[in-house]
C-alpha atoms as a PDB file:
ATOM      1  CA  UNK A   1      88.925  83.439 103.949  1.00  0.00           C
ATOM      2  CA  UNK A   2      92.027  85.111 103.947  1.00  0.00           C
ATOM      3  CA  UNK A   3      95.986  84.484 104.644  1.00  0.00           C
ATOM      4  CA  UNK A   4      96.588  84.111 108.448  1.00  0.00           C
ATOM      5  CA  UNK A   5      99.944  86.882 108.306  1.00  0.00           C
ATOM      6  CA  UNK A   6      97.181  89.324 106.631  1.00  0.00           C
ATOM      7  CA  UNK A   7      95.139  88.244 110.022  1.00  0.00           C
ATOM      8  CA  UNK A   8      97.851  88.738 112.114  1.00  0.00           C
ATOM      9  CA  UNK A   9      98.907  91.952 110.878  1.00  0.00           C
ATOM     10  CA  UNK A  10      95.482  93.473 110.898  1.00  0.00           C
ATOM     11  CA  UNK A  11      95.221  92.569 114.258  1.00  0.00           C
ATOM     12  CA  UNK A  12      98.061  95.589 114.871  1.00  0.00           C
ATOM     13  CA  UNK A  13     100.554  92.636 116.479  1.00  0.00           C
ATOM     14  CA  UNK A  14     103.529  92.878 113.989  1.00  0.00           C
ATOM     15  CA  UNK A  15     103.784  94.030 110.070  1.00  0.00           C
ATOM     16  CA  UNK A  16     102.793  90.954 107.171  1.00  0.00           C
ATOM     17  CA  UNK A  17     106.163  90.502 106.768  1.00  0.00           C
ATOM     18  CA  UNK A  18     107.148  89.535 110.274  1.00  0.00           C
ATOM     19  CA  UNK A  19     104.202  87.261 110.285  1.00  0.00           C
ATOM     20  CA  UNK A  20     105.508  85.382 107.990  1.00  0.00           C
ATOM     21  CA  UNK A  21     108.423  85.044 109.910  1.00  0.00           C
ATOM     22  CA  UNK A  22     106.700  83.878 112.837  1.00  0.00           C
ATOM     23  CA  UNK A  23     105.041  81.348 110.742  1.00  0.00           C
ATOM     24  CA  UNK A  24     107.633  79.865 109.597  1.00  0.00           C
ATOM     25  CA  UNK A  25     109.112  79.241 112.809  1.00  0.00           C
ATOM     26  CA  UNK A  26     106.443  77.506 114.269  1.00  0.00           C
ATOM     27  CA  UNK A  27     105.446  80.329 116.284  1.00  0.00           C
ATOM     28  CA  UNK A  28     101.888  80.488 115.271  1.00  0.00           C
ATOM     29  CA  UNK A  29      98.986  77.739 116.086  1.00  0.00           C
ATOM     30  CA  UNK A  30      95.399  77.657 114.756  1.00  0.00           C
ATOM     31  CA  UNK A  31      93.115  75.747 116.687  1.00  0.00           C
ATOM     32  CA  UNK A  32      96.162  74.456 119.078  1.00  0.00           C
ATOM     33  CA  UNK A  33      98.164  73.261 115.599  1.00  0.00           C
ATOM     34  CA  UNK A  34     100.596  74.546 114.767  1.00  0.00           C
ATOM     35  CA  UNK A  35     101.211  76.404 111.395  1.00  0.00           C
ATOM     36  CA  UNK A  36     104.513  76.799 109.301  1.00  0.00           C
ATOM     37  CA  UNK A  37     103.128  77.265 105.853  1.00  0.00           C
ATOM     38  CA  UNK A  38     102.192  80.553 104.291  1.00  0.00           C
ATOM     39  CA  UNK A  39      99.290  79.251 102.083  1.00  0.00           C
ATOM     40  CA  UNK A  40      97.026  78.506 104.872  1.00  0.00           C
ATOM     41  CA  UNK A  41      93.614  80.784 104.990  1.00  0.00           C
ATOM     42  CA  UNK A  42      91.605  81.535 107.873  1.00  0.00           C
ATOM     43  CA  UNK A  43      87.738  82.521 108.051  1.00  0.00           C
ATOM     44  CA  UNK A  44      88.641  84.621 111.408  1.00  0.00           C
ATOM     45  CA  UNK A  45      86.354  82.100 113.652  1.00  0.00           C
ATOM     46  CA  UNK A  46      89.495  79.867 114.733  1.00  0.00           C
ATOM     47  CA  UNK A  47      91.641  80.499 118.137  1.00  0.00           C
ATOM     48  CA  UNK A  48      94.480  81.615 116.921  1.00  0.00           C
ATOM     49  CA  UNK A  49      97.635  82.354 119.032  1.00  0.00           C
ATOM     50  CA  UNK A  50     100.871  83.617 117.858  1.00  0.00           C
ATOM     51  CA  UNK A  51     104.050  83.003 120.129  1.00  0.00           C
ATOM     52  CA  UNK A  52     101.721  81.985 123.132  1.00  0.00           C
ATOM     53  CA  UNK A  53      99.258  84.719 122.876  1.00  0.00           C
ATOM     54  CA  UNK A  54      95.828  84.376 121.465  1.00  0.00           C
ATOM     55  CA  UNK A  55      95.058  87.013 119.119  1.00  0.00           C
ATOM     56  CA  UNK A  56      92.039  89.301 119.843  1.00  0.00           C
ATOM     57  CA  UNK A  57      90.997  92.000 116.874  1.00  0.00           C
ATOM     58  CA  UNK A  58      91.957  95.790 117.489  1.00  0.00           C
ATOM     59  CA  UNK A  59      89.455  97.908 116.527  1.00  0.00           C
ATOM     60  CA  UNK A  60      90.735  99.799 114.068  1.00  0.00           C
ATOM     61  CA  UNK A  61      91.894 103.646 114.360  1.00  0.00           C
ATOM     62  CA  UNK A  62      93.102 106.137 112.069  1.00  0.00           C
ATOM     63  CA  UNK A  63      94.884 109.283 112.381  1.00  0.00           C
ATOM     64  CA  UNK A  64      95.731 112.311 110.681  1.00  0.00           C
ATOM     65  CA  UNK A  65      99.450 113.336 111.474  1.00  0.00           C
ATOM     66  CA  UNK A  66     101.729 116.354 110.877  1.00  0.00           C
ATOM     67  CA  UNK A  67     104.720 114.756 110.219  1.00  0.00           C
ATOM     68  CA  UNK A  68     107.593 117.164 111.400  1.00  0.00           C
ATOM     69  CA  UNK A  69     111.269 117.210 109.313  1.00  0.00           C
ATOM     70  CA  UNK A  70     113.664 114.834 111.361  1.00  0.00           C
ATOM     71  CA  UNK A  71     111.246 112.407 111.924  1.00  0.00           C
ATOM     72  CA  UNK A  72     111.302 108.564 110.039  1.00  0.00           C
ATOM     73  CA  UNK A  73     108.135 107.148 108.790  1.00  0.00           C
ATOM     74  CA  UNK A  74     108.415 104.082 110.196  1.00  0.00           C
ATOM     75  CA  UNK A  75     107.162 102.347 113.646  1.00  0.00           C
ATOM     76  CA  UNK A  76     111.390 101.480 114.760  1.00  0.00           C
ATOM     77  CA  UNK A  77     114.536 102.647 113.529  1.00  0.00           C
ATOM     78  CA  UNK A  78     117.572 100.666 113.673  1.00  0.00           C
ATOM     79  CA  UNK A  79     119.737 104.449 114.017  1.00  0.00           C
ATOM     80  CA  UNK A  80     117.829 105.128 117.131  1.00  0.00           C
ATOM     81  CA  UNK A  81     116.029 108.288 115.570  1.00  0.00           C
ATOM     82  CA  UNK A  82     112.832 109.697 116.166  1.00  0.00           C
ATOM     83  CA  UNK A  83     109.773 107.737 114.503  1.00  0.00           C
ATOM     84  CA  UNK A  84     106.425 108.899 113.901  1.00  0.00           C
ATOM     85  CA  UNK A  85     105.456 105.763 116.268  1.00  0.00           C
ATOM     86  CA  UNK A  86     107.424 107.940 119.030  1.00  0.00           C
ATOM     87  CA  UNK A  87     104.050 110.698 118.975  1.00  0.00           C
ATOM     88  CA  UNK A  88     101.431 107.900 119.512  1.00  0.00           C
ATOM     89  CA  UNK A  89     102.922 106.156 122.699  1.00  0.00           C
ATOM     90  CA  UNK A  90      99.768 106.812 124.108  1.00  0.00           C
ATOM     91  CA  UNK A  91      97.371 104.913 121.235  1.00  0.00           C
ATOM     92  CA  UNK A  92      97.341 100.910 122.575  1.00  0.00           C
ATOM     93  CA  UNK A  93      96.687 100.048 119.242  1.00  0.00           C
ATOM     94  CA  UNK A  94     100.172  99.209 117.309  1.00  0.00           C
ATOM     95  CA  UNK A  95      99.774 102.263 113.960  1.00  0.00           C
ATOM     96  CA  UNK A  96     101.576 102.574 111.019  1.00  0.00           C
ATOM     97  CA  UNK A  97     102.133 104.605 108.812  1.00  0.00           C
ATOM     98  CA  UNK A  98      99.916 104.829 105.143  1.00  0.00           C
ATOM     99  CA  UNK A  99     103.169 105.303 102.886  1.00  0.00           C
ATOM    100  CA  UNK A 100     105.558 107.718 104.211  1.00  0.00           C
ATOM    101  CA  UNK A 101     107.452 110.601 103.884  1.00  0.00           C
ATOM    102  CA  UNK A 102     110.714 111.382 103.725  1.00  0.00           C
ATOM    103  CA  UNK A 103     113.491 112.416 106.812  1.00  0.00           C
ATOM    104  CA  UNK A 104     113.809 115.979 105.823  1.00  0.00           C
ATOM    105  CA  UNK A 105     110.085 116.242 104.292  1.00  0.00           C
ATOM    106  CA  UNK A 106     107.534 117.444 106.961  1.00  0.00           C
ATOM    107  CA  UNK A 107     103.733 117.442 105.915  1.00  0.00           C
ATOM    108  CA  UNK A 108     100.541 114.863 106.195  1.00  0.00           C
ATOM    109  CA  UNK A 109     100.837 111.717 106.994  1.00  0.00           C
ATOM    110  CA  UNK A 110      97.828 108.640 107.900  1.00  0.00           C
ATOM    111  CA  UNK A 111      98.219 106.622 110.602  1.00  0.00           C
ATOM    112  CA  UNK A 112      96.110 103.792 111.384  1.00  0.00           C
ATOM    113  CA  UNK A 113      95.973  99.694 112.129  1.00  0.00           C
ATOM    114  CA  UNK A 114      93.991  98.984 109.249  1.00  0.00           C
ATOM    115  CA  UNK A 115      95.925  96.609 106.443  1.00  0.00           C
ATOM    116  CA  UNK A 116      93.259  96.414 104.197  1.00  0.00           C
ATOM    117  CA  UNK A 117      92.594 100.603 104.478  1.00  0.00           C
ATOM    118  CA  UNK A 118      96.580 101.358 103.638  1.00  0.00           C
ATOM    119  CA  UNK A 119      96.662  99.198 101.264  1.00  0.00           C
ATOM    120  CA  UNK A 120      93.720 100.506  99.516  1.00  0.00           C
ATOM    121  CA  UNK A 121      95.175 104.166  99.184  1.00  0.00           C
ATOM    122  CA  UNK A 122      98.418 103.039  98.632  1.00  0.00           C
ATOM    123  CA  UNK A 123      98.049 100.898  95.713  1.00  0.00           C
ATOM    124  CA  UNK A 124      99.216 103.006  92.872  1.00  0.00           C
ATOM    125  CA  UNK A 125      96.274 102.417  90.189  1.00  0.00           C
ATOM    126  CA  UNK A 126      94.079 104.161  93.085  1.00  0.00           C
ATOM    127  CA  UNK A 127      95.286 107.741  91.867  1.00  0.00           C
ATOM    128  CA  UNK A 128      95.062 108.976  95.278  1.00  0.00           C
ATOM    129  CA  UNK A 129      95.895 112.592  94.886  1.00  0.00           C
ATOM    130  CA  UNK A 130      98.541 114.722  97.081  1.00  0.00           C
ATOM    131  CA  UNK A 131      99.926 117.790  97.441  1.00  0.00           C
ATOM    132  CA  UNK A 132     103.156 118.933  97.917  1.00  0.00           C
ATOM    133  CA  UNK A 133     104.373 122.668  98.618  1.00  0.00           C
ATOM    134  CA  UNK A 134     108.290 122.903  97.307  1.00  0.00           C
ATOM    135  CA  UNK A 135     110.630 125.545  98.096  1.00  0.00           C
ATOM    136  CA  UNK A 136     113.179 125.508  95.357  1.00  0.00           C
ATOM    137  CA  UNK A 137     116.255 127.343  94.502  1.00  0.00           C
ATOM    138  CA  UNK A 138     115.804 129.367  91.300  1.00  0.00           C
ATOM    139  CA  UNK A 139     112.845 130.191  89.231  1.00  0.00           C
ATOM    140  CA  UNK A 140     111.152 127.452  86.527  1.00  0.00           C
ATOM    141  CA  UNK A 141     109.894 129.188  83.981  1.00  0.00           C
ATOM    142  CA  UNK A 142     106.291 128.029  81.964  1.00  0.00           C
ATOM    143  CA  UNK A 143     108.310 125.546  79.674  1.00  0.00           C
ATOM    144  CA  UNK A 144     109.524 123.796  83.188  1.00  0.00           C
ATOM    145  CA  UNK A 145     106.479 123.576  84.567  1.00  0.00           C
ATOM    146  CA  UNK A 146     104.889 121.799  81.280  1.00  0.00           C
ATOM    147  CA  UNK A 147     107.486 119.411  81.467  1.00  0.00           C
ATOM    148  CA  UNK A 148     106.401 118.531  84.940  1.00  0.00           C
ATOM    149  CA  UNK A 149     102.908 118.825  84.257  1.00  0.00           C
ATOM    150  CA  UNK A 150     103.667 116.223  81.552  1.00  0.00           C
ATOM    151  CA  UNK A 151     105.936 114.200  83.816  1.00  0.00           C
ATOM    152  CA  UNK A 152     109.493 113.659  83.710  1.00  0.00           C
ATOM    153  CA  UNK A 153     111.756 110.165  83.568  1.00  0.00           C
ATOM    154  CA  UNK A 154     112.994 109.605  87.234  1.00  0.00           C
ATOM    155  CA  UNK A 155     114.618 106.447  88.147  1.00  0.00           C
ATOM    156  CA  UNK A 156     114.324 105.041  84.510  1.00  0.00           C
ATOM    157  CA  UNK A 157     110.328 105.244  84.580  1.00  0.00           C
ATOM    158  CA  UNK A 158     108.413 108.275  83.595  1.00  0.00           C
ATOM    159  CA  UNK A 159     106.133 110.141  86.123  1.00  0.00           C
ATOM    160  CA  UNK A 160     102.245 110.363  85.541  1.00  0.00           C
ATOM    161  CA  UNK A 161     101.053 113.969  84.574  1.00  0.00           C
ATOM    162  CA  UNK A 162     100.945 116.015  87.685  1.00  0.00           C
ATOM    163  CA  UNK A 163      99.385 119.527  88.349  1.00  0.00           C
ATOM    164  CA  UNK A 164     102.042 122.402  89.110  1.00  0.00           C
ATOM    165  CA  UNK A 165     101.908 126.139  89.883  1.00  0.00           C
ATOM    166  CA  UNK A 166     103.909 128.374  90.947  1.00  0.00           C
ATOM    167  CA  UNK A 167     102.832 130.266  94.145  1.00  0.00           C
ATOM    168  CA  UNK A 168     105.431 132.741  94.520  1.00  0.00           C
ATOM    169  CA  UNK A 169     108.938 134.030  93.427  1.00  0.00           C
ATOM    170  CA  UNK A 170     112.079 136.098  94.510  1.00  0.00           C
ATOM    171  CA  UNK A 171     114.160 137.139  92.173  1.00  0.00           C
ATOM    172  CA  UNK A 172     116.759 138.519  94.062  1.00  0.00           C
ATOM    173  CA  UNK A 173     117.094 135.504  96.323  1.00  0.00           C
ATOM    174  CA  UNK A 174     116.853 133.210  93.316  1.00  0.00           C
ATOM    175  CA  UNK A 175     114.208 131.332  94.995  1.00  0.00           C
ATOM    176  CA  UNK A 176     110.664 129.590  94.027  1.00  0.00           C
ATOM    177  CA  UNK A 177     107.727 128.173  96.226  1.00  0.00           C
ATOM    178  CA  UNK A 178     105.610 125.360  93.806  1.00  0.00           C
ATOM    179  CA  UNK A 179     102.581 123.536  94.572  1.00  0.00           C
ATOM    180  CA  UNK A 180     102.619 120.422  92.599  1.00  0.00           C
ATOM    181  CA  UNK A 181     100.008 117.549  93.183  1.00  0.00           C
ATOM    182  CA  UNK A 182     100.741 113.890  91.991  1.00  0.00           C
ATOM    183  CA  UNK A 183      98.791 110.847  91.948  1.00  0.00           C
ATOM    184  CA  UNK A 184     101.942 108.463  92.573  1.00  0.00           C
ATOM    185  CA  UNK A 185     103.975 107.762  95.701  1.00  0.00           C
ATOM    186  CA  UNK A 186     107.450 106.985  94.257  1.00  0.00           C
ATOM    187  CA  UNK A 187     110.483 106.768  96.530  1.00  0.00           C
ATOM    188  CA  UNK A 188     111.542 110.615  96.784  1.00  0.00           C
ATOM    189  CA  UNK A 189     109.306 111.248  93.958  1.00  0.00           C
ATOM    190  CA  UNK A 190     108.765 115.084  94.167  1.00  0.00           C
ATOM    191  CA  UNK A 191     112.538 115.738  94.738  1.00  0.00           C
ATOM    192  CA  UNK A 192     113.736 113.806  91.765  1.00  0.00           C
ATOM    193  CA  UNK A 193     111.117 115.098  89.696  1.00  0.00           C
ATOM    194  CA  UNK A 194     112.270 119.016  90.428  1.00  0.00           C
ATOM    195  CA  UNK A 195     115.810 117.446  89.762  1.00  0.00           C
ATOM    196  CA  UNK A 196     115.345 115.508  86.241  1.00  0.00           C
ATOM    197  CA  UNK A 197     114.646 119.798  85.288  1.00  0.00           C
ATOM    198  CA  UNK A 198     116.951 120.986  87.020  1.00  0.00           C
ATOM    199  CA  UNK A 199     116.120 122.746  89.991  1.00  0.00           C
ATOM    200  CA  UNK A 200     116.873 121.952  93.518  1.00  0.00           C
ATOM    201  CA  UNK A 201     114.433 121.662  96.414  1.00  0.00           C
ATOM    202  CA  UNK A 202     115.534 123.044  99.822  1.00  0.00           C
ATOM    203  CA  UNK A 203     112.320 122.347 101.541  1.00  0.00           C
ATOM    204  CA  UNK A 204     109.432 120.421 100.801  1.00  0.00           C
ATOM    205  CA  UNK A 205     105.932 119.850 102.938  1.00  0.00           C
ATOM    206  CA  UNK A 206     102.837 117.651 101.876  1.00  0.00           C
ATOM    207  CA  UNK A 207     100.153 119.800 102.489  1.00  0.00           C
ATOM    208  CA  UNK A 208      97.399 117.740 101.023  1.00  0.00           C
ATOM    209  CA  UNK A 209      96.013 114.160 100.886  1.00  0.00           C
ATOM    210  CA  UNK A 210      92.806 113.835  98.640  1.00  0.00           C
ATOM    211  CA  UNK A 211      90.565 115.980 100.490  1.00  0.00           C
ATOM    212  CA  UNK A 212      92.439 115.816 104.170  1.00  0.00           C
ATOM    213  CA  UNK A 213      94.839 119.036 105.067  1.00  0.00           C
ATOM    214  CA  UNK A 214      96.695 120.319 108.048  1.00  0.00           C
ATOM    215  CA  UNK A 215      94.360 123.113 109.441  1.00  0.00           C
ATOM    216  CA  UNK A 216      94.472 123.379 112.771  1.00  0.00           C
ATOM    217  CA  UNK A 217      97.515 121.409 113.670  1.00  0.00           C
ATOM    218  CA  UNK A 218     101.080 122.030 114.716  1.00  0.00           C
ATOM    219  CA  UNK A 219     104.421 119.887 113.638  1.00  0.00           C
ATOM    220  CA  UNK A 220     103.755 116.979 115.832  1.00  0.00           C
ATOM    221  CA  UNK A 221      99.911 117.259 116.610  1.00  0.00           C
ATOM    222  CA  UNK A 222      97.288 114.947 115.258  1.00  0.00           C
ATOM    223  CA  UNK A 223      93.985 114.353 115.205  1.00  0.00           C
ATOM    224  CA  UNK A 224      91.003 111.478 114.776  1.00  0.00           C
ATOM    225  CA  UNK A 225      89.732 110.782 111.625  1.00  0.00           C
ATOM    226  CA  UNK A 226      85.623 111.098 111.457  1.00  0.00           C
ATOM    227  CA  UNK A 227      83.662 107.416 110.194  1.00  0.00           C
ATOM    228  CA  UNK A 228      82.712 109.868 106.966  1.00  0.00           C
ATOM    229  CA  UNK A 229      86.406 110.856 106.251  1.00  0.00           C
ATOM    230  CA  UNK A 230      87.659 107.056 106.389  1.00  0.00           C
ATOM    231  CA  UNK A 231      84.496 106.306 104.026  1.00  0.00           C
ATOM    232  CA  UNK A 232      85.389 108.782 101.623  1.00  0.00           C
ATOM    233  CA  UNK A 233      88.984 108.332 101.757  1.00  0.00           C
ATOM    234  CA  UNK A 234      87.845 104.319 100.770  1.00  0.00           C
ATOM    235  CA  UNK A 235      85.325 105.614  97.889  1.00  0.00           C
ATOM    236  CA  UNK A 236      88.154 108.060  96.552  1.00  0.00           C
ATOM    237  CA  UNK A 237      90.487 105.378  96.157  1.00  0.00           C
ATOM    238  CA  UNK A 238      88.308 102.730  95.084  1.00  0.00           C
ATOM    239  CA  UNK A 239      86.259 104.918  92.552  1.00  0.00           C
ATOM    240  CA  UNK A 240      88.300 107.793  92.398  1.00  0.00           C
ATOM    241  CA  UNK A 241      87.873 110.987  90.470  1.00  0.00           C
ATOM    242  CA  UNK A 242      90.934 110.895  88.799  1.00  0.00           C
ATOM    243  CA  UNK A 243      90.096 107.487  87.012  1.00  0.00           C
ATOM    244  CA  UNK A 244      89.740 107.345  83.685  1.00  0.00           C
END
């Protein structure tokens, strides 16, 4: 049995949160009755129909995106930019996006219509590990990078230990590229993070998510994920190797 928004959203119609609203405005029936409370559970056998439309199950899809800069990690955008919905017009099931990234941050991003599968890797005790490549003004030295390694207080909270290293360096430009990997997905997390020591990022790409990269794909471009990557993705996050 489970909540009938969590069935609604799953079935790629609206987010959980907008089923609620529909609920509660007597836009949903079960069976031809109609529902306003948010307690009520549903085994997934009843007819349900939400604003005059029965609901039918998606099957469920999952992408792997390169997310360019400029682009919002959302599925609308209220300032009428560019979304990362905007590059799957062409999908009839309604994605989302697994977490996001930030405006000016390009990188890897999931897509898919799966609830229970973003929830899954975004829950934060599922260490699901990604990596970041940070161009930075100035150099850190090996005392800096401990201190991130260790983690840093951002936003009043301290970060979980996170792997850094320092792929190049230009002395005469005053400029730095870092990889640095984290197990968290904080609200601007790798930005603050080089800011609480200091340092300023001018770019930054995610490059990595658990074992998933961007091979083979352009800013923009996307691709399928394989039955074996979604498994492994699940297993990773569910029994992960960064668990203690």
């Amino acid at each position: 049995m489970e909540r009938l928004q969590k069935v609604i959203a799953n079935a790629g119609i609206t987010s959980r949160r907008k089923a609620e609203k529909l609920i509660q405005e007597g836009k949903v029936t079960v069976n031809g009755k109609v529902v306003t409370e948010l307690g009520v559970k549903v085994s997934g056998t009843e007819r349900i129909e939400v604003e005059g439309i029965q609901l039918t199950k998606e099957e469920h899809r999952y992408f792997l995106f390169y997310k360019p800069r400029g682009t919002v990690s959302a599925v609308t955008d209220d300032k009428g930019r560019t979304t990362v919905a905007d590059y799957f017009t062409d999908i009839p099931e309604r994605l989302y996006p697994v977490g996001r990234l930030d405006y000016d941050t390009s990188g890897l991003l999931l897509m898919t219509n799966d609830g229970d599968f973003a929830n899954l890797l975004m829950h934060p005790k599922n260490e699901v590990s990604k990596t970041y490549i940070a161009r930075i003004k100035g150099i850190p030295e090996r005392e800096v990078i401990r201190e991130l390694e260790r983690g840093v207080v951002i936003d009043g909270r301290k970060t979980a230990p996170a792997k850094v290293k320092v792929r190049s360096s230009d002395k005469a430009k005053n400029k730095a590229i870092v990889e640095i990997t984290i197990h968290e997905g904080r609200n601007r997390q790798v930005r603050k993070m080089f800011e609480a020591v200091g340092f300023e990022v001018q770019k930054l790409s995610r490059e990595e998510y658990s074992f998933l990269n961007l091979r083979g794909l352009n800013a923009g471009e996307r691709r399928e994920l394989s039955h074996h990557e979604v498994k492994q993705l699940k297993t990773e996050a569910r029994f992960g190797k960064n668990k203690k």
